[in-house]
N, C-alpha and C. Protein backbone atom coordinates (compact mmCIF):
# COMPACT_ATOMS: atom_id res chain seq x y z
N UNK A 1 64.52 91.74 101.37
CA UNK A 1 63.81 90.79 102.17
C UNK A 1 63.34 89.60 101.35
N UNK A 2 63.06 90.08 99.91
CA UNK A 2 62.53 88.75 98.97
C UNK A 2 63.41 88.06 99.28
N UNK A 3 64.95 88.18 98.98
CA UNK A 3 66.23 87.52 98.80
C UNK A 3 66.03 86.53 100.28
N UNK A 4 66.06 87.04 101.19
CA UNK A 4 66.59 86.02 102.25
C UNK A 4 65.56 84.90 102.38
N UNK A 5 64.22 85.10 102.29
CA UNK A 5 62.94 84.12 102.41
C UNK A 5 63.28 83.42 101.40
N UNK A 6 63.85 83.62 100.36
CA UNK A 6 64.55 82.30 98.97
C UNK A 6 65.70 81.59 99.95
N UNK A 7 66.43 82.38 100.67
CA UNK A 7 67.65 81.69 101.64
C UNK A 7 66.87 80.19 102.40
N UNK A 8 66.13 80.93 102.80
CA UNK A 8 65.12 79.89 104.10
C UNK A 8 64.93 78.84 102.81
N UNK A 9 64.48 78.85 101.67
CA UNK A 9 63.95 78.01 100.80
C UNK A 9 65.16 77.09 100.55
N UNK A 10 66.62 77.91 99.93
CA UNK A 10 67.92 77.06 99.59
C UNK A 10 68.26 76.14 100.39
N UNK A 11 68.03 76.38 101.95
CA UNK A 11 68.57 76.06 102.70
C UNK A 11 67.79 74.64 103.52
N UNK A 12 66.94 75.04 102.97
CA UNK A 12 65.76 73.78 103.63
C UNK A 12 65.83 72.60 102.51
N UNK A 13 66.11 72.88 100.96
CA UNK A 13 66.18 71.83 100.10
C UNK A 13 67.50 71.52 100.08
N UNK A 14 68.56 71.90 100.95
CA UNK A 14 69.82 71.07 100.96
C UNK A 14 69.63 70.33 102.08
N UNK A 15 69.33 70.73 103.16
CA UNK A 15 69.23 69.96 104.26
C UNK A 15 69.11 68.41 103.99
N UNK A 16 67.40 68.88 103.61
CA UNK A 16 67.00 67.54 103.45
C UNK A 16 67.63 66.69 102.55
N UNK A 17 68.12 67.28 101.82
CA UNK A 17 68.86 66.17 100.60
C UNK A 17 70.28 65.35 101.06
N UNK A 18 70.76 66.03 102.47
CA UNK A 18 71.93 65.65 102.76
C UNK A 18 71.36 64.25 103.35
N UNK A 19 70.20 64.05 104.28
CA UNK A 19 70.06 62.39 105.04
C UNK A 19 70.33 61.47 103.77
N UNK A 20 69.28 61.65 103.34
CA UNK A 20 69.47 60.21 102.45
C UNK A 20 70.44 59.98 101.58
N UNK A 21 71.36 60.75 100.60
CA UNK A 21 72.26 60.69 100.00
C UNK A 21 73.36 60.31 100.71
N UNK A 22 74.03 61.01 102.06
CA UNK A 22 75.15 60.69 102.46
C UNK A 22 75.38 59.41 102.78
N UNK A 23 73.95 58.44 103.81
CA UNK A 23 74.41 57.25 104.30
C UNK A 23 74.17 56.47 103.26
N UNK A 24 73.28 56.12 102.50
CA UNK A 24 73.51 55.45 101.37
C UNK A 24 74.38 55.68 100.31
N UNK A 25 74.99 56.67 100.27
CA UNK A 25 75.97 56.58 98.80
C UNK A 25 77.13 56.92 99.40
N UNK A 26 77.85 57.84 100.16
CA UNK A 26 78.68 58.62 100.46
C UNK A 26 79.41 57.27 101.94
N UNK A 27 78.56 56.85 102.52
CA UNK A 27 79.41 55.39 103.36
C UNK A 27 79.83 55.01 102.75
N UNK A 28 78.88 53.93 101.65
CA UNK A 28 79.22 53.04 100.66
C UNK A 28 79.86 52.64 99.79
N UNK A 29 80.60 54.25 99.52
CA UNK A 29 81.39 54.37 98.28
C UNK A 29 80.99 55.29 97.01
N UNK A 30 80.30 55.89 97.18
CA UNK A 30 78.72 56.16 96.36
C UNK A 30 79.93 57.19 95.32
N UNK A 31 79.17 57.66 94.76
CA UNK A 31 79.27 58.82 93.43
C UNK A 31 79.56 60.01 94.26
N UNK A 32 80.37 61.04 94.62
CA UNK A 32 79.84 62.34 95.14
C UNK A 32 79.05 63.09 94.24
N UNK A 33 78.80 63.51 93.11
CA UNK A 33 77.62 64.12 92.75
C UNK A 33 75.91 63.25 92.56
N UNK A 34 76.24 61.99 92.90
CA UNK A 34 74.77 61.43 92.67
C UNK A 34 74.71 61.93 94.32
N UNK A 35 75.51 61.85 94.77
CA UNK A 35 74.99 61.58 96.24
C UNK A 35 74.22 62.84 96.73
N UNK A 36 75.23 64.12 96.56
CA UNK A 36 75.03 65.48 96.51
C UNK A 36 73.73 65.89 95.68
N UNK A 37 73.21 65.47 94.74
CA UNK A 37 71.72 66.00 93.76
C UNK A 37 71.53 65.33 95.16
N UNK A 38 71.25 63.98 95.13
CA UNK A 38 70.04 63.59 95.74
C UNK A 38 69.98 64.52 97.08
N UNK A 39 70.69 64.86 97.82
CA UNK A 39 70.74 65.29 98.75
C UNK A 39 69.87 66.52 98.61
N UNK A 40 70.30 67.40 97.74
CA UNK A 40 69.26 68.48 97.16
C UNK A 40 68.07 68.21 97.11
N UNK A 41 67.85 67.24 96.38
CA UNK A 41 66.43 66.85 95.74
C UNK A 41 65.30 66.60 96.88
N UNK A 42 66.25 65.91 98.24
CA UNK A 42 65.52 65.77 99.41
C UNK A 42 65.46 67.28 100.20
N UNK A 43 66.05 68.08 100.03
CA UNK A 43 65.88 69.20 100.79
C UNK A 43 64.59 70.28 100.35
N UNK A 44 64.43 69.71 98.89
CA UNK A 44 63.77 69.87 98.42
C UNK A 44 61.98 70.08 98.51
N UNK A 45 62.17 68.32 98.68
CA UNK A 45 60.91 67.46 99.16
C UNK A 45 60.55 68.14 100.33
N UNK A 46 61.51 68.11 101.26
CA UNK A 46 60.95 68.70 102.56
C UNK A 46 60.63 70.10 102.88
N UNK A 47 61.39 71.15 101.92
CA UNK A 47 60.71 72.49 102.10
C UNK A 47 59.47 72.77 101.74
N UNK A 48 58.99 72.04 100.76
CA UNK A 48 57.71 71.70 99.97
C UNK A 48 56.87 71.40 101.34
N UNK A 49 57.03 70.64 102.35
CA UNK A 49 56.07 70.15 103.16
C UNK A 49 56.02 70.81 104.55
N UNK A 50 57.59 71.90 104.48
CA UNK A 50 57.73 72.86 105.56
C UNK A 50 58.02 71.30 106.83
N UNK A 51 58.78 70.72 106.10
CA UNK A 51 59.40 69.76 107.07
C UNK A 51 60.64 70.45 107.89
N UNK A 52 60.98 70.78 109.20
CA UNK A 52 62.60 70.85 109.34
C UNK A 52 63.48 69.95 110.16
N UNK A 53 62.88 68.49 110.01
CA UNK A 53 63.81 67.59 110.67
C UNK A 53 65.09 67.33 109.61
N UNK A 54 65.06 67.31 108.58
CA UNK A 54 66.23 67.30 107.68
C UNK A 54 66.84 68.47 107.69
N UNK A 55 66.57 69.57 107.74
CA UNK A 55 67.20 71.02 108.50
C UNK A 55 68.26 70.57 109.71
N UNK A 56 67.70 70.05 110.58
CA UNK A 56 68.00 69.96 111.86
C UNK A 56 69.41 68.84 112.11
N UNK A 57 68.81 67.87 111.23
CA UNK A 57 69.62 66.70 111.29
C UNK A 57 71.06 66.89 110.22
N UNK A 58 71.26 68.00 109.22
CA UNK A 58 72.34 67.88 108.33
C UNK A 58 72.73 69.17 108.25
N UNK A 59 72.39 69.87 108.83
CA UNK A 59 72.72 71.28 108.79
C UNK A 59 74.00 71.95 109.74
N UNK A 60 75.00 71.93 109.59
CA UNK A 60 75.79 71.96 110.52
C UNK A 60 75.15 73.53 111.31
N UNK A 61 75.96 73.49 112.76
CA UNK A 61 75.72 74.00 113.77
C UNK A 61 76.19 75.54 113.50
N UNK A 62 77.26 75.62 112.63
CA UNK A 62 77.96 76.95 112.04
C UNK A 62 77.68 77.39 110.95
N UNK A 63 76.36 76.90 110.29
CA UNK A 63 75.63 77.25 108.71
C UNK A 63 75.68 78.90 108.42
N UNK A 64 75.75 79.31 107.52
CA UNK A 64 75.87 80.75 107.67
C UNK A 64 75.24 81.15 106.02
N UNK A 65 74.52 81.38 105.50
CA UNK A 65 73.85 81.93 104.22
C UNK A 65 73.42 83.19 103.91
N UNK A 66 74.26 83.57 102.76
CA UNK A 66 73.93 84.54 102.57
C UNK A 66 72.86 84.69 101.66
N UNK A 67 72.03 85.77 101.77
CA UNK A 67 70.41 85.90 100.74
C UNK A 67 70.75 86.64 99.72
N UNK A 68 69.84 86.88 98.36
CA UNK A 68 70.25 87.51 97.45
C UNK A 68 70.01 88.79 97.80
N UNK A 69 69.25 88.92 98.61
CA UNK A 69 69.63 90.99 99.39
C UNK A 69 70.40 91.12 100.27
N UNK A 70 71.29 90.33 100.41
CA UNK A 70 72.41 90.43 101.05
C UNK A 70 72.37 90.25 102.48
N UNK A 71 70.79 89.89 102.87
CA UNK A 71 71.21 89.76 104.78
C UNK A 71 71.47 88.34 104.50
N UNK A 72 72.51 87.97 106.24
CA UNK A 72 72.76 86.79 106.49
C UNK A 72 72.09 86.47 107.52
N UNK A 73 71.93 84.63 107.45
CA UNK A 73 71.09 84.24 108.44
C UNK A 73 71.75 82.43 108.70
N UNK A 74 71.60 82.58 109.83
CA UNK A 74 71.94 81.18 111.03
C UNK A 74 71.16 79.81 110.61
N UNK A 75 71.79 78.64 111.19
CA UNK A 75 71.15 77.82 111.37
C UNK A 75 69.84 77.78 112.34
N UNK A 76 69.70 78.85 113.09
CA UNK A 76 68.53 79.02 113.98
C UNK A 76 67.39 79.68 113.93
N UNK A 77 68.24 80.78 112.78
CA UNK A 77 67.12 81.41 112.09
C UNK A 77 66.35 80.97 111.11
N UNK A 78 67.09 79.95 110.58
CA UNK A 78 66.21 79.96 108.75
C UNK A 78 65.61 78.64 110.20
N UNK A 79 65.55 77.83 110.98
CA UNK A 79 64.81 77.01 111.59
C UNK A 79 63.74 77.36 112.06
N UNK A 80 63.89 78.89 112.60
CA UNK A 80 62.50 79.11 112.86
C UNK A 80 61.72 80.15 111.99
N UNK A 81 62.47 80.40 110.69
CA UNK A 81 61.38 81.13 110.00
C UNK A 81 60.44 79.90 109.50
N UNK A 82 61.33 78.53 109.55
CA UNK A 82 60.45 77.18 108.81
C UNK A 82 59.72 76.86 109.74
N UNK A 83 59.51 76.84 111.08
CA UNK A 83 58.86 76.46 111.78
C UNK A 83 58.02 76.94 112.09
N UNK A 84 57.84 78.27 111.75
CA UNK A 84 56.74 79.06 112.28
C UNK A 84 55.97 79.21 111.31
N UNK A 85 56.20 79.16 110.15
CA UNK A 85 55.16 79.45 108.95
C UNK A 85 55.81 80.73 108.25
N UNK A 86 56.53 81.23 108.68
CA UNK A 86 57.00 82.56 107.88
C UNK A 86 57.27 82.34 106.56
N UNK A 87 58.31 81.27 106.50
CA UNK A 87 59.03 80.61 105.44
C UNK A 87 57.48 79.58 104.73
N UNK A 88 56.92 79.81 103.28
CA UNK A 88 56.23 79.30 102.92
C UNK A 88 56.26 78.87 101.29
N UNK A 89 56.53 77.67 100.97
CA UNK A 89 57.54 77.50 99.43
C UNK A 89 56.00 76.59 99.02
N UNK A 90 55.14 77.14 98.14
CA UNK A 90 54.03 76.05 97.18
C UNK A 90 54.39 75.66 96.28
N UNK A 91 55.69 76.30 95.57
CA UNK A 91 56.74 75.03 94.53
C UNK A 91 57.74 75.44 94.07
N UNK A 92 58.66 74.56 94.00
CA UNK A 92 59.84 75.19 93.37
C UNK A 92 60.34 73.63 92.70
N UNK A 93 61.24 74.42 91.64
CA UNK A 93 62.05 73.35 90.63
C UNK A 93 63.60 73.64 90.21
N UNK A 94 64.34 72.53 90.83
CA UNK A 94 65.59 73.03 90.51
C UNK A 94 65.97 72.20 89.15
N UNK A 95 67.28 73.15 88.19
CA UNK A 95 67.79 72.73 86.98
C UNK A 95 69.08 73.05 87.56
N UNK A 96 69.83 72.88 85.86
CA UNK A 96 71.25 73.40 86.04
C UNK A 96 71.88 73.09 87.12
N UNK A 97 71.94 71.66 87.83
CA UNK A 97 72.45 71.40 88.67
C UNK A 97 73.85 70.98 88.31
N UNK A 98 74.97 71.27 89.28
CA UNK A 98 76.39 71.05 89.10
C UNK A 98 77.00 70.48 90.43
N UNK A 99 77.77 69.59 90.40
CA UNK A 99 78.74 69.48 91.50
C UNK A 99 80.10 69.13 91.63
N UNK A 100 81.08 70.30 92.14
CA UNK A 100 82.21 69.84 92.18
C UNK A 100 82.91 69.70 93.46
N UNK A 101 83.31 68.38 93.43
CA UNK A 101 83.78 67.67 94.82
C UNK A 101 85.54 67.95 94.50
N UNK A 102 85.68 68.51 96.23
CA UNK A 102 87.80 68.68 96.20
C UNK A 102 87.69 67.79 97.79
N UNK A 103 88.11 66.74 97.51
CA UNK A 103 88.11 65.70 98.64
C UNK A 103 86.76 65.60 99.66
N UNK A 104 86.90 66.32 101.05
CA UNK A 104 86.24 66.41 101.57
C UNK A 104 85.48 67.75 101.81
N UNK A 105 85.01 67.81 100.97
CA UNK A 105 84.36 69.39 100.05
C UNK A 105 84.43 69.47 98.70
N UNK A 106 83.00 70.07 98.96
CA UNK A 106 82.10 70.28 97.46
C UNK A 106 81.04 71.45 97.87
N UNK A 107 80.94 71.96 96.07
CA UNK A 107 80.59 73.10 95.90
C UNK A 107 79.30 72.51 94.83
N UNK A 108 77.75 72.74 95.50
CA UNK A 108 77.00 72.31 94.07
C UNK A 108 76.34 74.45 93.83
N UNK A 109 76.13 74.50 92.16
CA UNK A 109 75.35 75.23 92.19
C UNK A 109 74.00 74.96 91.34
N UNK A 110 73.32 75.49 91.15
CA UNK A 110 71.76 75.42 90.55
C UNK A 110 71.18 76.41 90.60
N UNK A 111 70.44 76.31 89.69
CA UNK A 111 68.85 77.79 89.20
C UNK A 111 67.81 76.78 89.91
N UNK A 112 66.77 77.73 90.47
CA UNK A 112 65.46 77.15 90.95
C UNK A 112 64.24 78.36 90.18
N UNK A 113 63.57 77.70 90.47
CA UNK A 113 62.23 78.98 89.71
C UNK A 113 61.18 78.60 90.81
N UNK A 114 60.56 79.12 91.93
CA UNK A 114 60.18 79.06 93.09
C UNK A 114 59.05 80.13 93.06
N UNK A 115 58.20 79.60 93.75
CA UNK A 115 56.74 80.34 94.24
C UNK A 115 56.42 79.96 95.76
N UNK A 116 56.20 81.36 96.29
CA UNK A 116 56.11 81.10 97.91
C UNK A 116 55.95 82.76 98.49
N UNK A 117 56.32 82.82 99.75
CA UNK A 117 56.25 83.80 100.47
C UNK A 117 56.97 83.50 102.10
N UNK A 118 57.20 84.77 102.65
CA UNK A 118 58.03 84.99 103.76
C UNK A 118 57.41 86.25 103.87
N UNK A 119 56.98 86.06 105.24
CA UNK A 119 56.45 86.70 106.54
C UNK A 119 55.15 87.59 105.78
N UNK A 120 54.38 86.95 104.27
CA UNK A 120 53.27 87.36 103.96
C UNK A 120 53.54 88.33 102.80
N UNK A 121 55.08 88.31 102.74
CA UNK A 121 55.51 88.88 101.10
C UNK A 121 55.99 87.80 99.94
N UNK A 122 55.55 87.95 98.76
CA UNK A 122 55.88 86.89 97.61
C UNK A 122 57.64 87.36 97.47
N UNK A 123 57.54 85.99 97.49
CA UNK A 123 59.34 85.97 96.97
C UNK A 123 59.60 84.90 95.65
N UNK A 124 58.38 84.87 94.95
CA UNK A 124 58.76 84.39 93.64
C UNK A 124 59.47 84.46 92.62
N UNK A 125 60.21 83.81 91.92
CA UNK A 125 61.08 83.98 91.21
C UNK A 125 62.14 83.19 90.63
N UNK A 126 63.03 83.63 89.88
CA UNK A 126 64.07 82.48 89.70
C UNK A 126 65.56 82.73 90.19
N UNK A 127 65.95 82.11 90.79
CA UNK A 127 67.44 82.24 91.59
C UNK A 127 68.43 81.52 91.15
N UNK A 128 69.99 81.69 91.35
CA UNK A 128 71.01 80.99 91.39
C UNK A 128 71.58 80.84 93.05
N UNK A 129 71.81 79.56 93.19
CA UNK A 129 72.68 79.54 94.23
C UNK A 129 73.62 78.56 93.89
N UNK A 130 74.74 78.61 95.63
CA UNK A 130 75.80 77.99 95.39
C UNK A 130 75.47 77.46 97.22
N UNK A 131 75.91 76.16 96.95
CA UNK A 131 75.73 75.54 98.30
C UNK A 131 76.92 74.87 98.52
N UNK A 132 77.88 75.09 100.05
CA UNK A 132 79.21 74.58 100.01
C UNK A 132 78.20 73.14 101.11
N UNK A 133 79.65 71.75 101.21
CA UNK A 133 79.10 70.84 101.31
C UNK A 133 80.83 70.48 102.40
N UNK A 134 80.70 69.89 103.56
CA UNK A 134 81.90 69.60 103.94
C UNK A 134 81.26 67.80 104.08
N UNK A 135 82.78 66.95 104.03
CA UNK A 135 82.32 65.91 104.11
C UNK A 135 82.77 65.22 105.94
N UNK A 136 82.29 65.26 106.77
CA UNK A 136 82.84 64.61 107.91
C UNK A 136 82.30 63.23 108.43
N UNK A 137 83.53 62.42 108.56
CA UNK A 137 83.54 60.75 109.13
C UNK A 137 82.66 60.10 108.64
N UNK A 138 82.34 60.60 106.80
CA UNK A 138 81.16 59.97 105.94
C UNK A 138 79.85 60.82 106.03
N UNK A 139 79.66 62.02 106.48
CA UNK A 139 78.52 62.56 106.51
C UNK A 139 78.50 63.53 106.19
N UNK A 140 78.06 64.10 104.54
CA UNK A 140 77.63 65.67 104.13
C UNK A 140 77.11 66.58 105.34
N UNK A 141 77.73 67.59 105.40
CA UNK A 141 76.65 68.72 105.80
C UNK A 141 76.84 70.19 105.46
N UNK A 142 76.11 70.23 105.01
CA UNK A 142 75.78 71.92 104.37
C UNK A 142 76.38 72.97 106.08
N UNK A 143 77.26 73.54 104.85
CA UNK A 143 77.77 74.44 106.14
C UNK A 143 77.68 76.19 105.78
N UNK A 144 77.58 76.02 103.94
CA UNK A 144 77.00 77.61 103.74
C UNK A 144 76.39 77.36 102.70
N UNK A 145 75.76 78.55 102.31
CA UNK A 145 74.78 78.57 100.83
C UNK A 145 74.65 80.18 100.23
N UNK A 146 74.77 80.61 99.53
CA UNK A 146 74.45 81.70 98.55
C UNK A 146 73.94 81.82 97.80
N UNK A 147 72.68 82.46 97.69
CA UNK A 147 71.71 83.03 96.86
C UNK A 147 71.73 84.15 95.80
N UNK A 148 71.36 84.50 94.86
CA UNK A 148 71.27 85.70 93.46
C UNK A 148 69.90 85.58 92.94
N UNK A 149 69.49 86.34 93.13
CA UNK A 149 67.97 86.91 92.36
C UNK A 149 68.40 86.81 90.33
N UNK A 150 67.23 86.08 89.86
CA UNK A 150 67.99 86.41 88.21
C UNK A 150 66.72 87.38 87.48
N UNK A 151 67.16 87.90 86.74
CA UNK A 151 66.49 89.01 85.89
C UNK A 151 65.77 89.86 87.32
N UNK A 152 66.84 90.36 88.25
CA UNK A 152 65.78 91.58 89.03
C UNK A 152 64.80 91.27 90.16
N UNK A 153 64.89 89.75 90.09
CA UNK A 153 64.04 89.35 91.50
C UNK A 153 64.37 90.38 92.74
N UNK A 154 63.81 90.43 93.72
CA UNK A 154 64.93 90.90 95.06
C UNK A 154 63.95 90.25 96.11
């Protein structure tokens, strides 16, 4: 259960990172990995504030993530564990960021080291994930993500 409340977390700091990166860099001509961090970096910002309009707005409709305990969960679900308060992130920091773009798709991964809770259990810790990225008619959207607990999290 730790594992999937980190899902709700992965999944909320890609979101958001997809608005602003795609139309400014990814129309324009942009970098695909500047575009892609930033995109993170905003998904970021907004799980921090338990925002989910960047959820909503870049998240494709067929999102599917798997948690580091292995349950999977929807674009509807990780929306309303954020909306309701279940999903609760007081900080996290991502490193080791990577991105590799194959045309219209990309794969970023990253370590985060995160403090928070889901549904009133701590899910602190440090994680690896991998977030796939499709590119359509100029617009990123996160369509899966995978999570790993490191040193024993769960």
């Amino acid at each position: 259960m730790k594992c999937r409340h980190l899902f709700a977390l992965l999944l909320t700091l890609t979101v958001a990172s997809i608005g602003i990166a795609q139309t400014a860099d990814t129309k324009q001509g942009g970098n695909v990995e500047q575009t892609l961090m930033k995109i993170e970096q905003e998904m970021l910002d907004a799980l921090l504030k338990a925002d989910p309009s960047a959820a909503k707005k870049y998240m494709a409709e067929t999102f599917v993530f798997t948690a580091p305990d292995g349950e999977m969960q929807t674009r509807a679900q990780f929306l309303a564990d954020l909306t309701s308060g279940d999903l609760k992130i007081d900080s996290s920091t991502n490193a080791e960021m990577k991105v590799q773009s194959y045309n219209n798709a990309a794969v970023v991964t990253y370590r985060s080291t995160d403090k928070g809770s889901y549904k009133g259990k701590d899910i602190s810790g440090e994680y690896r994930w991998t977030d796939f990225f499709v590119n359509k008619d100029g617009s990123w959207q996160l369509v899966g993500g995978h999570g790993s607990a490191i040193n024993g999290n769960d």
